[in-house]
Protein backbone atom coordinates (compact mmCIF):
# COMPACT_ATOMS: atom_id res chain seq x y z
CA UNK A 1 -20.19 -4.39 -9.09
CA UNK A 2 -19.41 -3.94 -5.10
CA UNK A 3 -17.09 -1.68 -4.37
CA UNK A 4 -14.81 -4.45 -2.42
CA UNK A 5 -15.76 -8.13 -3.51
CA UNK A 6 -14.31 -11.13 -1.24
CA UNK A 7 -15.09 -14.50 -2.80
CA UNK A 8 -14.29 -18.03 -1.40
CA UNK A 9 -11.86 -19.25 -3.97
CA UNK A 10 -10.85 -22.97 -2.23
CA UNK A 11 -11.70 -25.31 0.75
CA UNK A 12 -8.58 -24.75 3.67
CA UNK A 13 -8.66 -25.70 7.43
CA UNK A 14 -9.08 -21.81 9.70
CA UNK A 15 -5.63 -20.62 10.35
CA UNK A 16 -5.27 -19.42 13.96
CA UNK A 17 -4.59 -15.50 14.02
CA UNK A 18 -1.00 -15.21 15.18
CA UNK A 19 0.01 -14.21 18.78
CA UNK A 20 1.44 -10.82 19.23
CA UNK A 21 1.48 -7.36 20.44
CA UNK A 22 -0.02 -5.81 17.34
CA UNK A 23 -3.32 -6.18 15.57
CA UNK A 24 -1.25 -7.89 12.66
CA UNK A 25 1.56 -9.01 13.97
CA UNK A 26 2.52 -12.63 12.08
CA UNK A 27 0.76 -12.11 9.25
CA UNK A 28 2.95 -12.12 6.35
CA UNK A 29 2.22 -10.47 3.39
CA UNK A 30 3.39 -10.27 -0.30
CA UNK A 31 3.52 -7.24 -2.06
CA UNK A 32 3.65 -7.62 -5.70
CA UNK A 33 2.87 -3.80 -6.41
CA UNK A 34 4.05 -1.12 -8.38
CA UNK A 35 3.87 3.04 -7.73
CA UNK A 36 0.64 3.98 -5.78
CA UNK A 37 -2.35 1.78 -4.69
CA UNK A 38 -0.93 -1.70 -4.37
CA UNK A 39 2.11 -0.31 -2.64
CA UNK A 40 -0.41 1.97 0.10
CA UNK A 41 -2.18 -1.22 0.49
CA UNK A 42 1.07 -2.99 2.15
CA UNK A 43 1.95 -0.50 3.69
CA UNK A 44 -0.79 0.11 5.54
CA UNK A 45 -0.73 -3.24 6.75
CA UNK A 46 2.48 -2.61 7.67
CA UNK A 47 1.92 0.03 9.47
CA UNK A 48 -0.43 -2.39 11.66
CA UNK A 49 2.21 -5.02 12.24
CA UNK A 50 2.30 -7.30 9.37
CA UNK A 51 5.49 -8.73 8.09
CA UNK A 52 5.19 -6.86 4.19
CA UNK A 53 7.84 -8.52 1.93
CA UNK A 54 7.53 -6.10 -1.25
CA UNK A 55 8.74 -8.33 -4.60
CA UNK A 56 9.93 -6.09 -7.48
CA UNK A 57 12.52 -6.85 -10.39
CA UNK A 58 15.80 -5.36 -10.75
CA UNK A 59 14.67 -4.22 -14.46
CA UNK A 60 11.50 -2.45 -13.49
CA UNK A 61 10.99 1.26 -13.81
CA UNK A 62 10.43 2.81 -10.38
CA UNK A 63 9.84 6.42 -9.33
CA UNK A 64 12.26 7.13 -5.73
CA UNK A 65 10.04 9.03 -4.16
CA UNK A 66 7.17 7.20 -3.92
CA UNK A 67 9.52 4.21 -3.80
CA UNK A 68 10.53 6.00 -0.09
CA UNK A 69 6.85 7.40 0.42
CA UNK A 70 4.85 3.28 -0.06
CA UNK A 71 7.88 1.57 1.27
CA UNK A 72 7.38 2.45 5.12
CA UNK A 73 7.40 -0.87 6.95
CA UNK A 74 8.31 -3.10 4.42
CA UNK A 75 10.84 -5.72 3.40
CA UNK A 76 11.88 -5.35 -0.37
CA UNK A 77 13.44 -7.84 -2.33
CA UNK A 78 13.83 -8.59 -6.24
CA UNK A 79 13.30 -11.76 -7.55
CA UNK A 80 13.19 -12.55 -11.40
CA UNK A 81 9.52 -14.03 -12.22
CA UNK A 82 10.17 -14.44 -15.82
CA UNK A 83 13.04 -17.21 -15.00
CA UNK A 84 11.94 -20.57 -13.29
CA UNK A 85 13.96 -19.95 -10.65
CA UNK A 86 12.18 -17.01 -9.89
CA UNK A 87 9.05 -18.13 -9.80
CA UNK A 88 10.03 -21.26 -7.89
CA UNK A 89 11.38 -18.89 -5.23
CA UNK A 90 7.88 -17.20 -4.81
CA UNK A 91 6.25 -20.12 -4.70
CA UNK A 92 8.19 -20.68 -1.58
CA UNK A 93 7.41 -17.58 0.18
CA UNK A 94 3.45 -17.80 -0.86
CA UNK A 95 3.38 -21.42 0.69
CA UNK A 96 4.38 -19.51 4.03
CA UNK A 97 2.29 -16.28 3.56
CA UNK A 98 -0.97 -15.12 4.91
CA UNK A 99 -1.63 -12.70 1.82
CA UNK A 100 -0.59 -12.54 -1.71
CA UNK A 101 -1.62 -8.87 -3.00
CA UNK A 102 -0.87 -8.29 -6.45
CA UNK A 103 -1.94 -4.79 -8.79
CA UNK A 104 -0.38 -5.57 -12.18
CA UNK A 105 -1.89 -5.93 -15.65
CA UNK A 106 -4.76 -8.20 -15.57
CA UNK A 107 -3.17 -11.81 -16.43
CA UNK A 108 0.01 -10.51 -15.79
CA UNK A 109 0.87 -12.28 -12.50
CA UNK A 110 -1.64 -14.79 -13.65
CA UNK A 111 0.46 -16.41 -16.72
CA UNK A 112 3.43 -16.97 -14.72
CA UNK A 113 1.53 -19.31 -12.83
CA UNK A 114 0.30 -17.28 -9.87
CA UNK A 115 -3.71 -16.74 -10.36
CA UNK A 116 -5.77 -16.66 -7.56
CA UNK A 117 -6.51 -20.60 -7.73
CA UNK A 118 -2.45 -21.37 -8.37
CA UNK A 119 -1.90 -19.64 -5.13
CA UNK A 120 -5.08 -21.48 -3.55
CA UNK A 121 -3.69 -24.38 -4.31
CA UNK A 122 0.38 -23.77 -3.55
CA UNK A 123 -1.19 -22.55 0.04
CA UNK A 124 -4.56 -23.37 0.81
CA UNK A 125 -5.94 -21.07 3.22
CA UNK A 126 -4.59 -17.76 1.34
CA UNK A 127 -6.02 -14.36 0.98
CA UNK A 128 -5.69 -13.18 -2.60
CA UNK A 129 -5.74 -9.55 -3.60
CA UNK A 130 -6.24 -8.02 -6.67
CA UNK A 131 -6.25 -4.77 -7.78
CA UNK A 132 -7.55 -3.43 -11.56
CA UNK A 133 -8.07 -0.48 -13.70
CA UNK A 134 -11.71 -1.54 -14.48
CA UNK A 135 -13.24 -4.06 -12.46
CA UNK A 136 -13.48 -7.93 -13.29
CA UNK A 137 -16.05 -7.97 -15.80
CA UNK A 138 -17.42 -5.83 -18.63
CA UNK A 139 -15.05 -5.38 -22.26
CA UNK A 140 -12.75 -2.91 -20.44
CA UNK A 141 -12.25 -6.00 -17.51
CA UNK A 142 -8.62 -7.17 -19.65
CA UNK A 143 -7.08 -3.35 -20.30
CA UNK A 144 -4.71 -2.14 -17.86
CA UNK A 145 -4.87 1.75 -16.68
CA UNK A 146 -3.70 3.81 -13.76
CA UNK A 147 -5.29 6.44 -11.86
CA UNK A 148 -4.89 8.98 -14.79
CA UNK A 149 -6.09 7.25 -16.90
CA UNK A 150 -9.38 6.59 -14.76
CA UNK A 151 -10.22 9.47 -13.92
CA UNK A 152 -10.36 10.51 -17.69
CA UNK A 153 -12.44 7.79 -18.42
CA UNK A 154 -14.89 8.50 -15.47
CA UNK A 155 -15.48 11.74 -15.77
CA UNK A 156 -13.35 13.66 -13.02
CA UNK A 157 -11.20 15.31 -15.53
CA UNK A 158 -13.81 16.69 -16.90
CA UNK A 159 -16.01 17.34 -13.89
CA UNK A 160 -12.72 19.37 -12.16
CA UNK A 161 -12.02 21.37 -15.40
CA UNK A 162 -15.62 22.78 -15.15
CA UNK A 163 -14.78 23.66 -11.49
CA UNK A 164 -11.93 25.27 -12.52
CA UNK A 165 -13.61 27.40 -14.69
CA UNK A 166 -11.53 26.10 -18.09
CA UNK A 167 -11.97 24.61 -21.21
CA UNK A 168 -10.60 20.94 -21.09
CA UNK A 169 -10.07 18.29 -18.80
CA UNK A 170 -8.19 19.14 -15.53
CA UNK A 171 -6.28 16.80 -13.59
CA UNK A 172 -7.21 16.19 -9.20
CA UNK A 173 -4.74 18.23 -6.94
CA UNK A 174 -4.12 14.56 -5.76
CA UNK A 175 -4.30 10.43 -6.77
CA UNK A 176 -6.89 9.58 -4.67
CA UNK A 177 -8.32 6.94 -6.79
CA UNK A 178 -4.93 5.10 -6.01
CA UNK A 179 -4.81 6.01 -2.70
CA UNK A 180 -8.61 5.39 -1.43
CA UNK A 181 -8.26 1.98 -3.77
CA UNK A 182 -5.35 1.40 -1.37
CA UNK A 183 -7.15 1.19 1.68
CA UNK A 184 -10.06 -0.56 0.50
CA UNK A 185 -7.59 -3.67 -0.68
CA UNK A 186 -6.18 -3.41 2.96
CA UNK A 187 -9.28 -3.01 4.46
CA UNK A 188 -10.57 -6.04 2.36
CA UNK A 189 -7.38 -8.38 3.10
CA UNK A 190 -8.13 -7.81 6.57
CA UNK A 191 -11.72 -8.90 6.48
CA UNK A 192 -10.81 -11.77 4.54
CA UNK A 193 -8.37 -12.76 6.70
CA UNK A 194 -10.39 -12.69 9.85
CA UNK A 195 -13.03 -14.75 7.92
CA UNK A 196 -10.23 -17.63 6.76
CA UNK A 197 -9.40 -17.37 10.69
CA UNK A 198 -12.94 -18.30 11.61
CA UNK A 199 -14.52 -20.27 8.86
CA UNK A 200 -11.60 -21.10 6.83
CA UNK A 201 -11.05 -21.60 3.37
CA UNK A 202 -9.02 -19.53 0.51
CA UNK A 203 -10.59 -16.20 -0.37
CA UNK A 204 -10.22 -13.97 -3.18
CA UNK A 205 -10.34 -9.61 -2.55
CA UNK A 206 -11.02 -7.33 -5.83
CA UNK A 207 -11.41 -3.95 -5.79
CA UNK A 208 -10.58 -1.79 -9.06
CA UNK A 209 -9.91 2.04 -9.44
CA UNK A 210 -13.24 2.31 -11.44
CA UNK A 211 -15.64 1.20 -8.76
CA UNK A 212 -13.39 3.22 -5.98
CA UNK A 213 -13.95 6.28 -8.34
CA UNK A 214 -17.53 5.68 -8.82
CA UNK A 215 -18.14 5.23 -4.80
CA UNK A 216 -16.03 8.98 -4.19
CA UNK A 217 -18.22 10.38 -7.41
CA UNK A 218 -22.01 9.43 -5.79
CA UNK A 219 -20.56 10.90 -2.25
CA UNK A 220 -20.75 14.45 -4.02
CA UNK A 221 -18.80 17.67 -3.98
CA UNK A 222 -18.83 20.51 -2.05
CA UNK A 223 -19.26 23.71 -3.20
CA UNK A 224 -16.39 26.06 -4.15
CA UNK A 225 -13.83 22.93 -2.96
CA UNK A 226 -11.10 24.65 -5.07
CA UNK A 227 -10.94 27.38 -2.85
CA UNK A 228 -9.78 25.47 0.28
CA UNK A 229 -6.69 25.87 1.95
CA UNK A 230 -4.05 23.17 1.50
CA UNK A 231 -3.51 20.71 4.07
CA UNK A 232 -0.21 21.79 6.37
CA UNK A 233 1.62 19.73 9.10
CA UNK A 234 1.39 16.02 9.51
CA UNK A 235 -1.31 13.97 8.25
CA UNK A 236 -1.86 11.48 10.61
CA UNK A 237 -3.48 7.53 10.63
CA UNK A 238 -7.20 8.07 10.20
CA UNK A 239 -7.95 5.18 12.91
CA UNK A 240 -6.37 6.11 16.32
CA UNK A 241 -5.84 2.93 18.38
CA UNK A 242 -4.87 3.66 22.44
CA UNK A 243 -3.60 0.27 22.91
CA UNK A 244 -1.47 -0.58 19.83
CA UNK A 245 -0.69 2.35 17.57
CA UNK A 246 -0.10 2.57 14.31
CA UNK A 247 3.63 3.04 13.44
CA UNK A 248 6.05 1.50 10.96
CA UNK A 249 8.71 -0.81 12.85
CA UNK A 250 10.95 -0.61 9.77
CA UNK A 251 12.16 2.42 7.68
CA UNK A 252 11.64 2.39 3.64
CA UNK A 253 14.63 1.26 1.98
CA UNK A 254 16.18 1.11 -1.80
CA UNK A 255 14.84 -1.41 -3.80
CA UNK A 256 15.98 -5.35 -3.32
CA UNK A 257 17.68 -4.32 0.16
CA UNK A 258 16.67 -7.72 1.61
CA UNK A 259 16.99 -10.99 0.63
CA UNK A 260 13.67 -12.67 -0.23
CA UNK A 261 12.69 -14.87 2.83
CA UNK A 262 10.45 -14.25 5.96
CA UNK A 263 11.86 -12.64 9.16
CA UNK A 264 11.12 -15.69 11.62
CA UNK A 265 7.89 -15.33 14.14
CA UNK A 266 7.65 -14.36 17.34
């Protein structure tokens, strides 16, 4: 499978790209994201000017850290999807939205009534993200997994415990599964969005953590990689833009610290 797949999902009229000072300034995204690589996805949209209104639920487990570390930029609000009321709410904010990114169990968001053609069809002209463990298709396509988990399966455990010299598995110094999977989904709403712009229509982006690990495993290793130096100081935006900078315009905050509606546009 590709390692980003955008598919045309519904028939929609091209939305103008909004006016503003930023590359994404207007577009409104929801985040519907937990921990790592759905969360770096908003957040680097964020981080670009989009309006990122991160939905979570006042019962769901979250870590602070990387609650503080993905929430740069972002609005966060809780609604309650498993009440009608809650899901009537988010159908509310989707009809107004540019992107709906999601990275929960597969179905999950999907039998509450908010699959890729139920949001085509609340707001036709959407961009519809999803993220999985192991792609769309294959027997592993409806089990759920994280980066952990992934890397096990693939082979990087394994691979990094021989580097290390050990015998067993070994975990990466670092998620990048999650985070690389991140970008891609950002990278992928983006490209989708500036199609709907120009030819229109509703389009659907998948990426998984499988495919992402199989694209970093058939770039290769370098020899002796456990001996390098952690990174120190700041790590900066990989893109450097003259004219409109990446920054985040709003700090990360607790949890449901706003309530769940769109900041007006400029």
């Amino acid at each position: 499978m590709p390692l980003i797949s955008i598919t045309k999902i519904g028939e929609a009229a091209p939305k103008p790209w909004p006016k503003g000072e930023r590359p994404l300034a207007g577009i409104r995204v929801l985040d519907l994201s937990r921990v790592i690589a759905g969360p770096v996805a908003g957040r680097t949209l964020a981080a670009h000017g989009a309006d990122v209104l991160l939905i979570s639920g006042p019962d769901l487990p979250a870590i602070p850290w990387l609650t503080i570390d993905t929430g740069r930029g972002k609005l966060t609000s809780f609604i309650e999807l498993k009440r009608e009321q809650g899901r009537g709410l988010l159908r509310d904010l989707l009809a107004e939205a540019d992107i709906f990114s999601q990275g929960y169990r597969p179905r999950a968001i999907a039998s509450l009534g908010f699959s890729p053609e139920d949001a085509a069809r609340v707001n036709p002209g959407i961009i519809y993200v999803t993220l999985s463990a192991y792609g769309a298709a294959g027997p592993w396509a409806e089990r759920r997994g994280f980066d952990s988990l992934v890397q096990t399966a693939t082979g990087f455990n394994h691979a990094e415990g021989q580097a290390a010299g050990i015998d067993g598995p070994k975990e990466l110094p670092a998620q990048m599964l999650d985070h690389a999977t991140g970008y891609f989904m950002a990278f992928g709403a983006m490209m989708a969005k500036a199609r709907q712009a120009r030819e229109g229509g509703s389009w659907h982006v998948q990426v998984s953590l499988a495919q992402t690990g199989r694209w970093l495993w058939n770039i290769g290793r370098v020899a002796g990689g456990l001996d390098t130096r952690d990174l120190t100081g700041v790590v900066r935006h990989a893109a450097i833009l003259s004219k409109t900078p990446a920054f985040w315009a709003r700090p990360a905050m607790p949890l449901g610290s706003h309530p769940p509606q769109w900041p007006a546009r400029e």
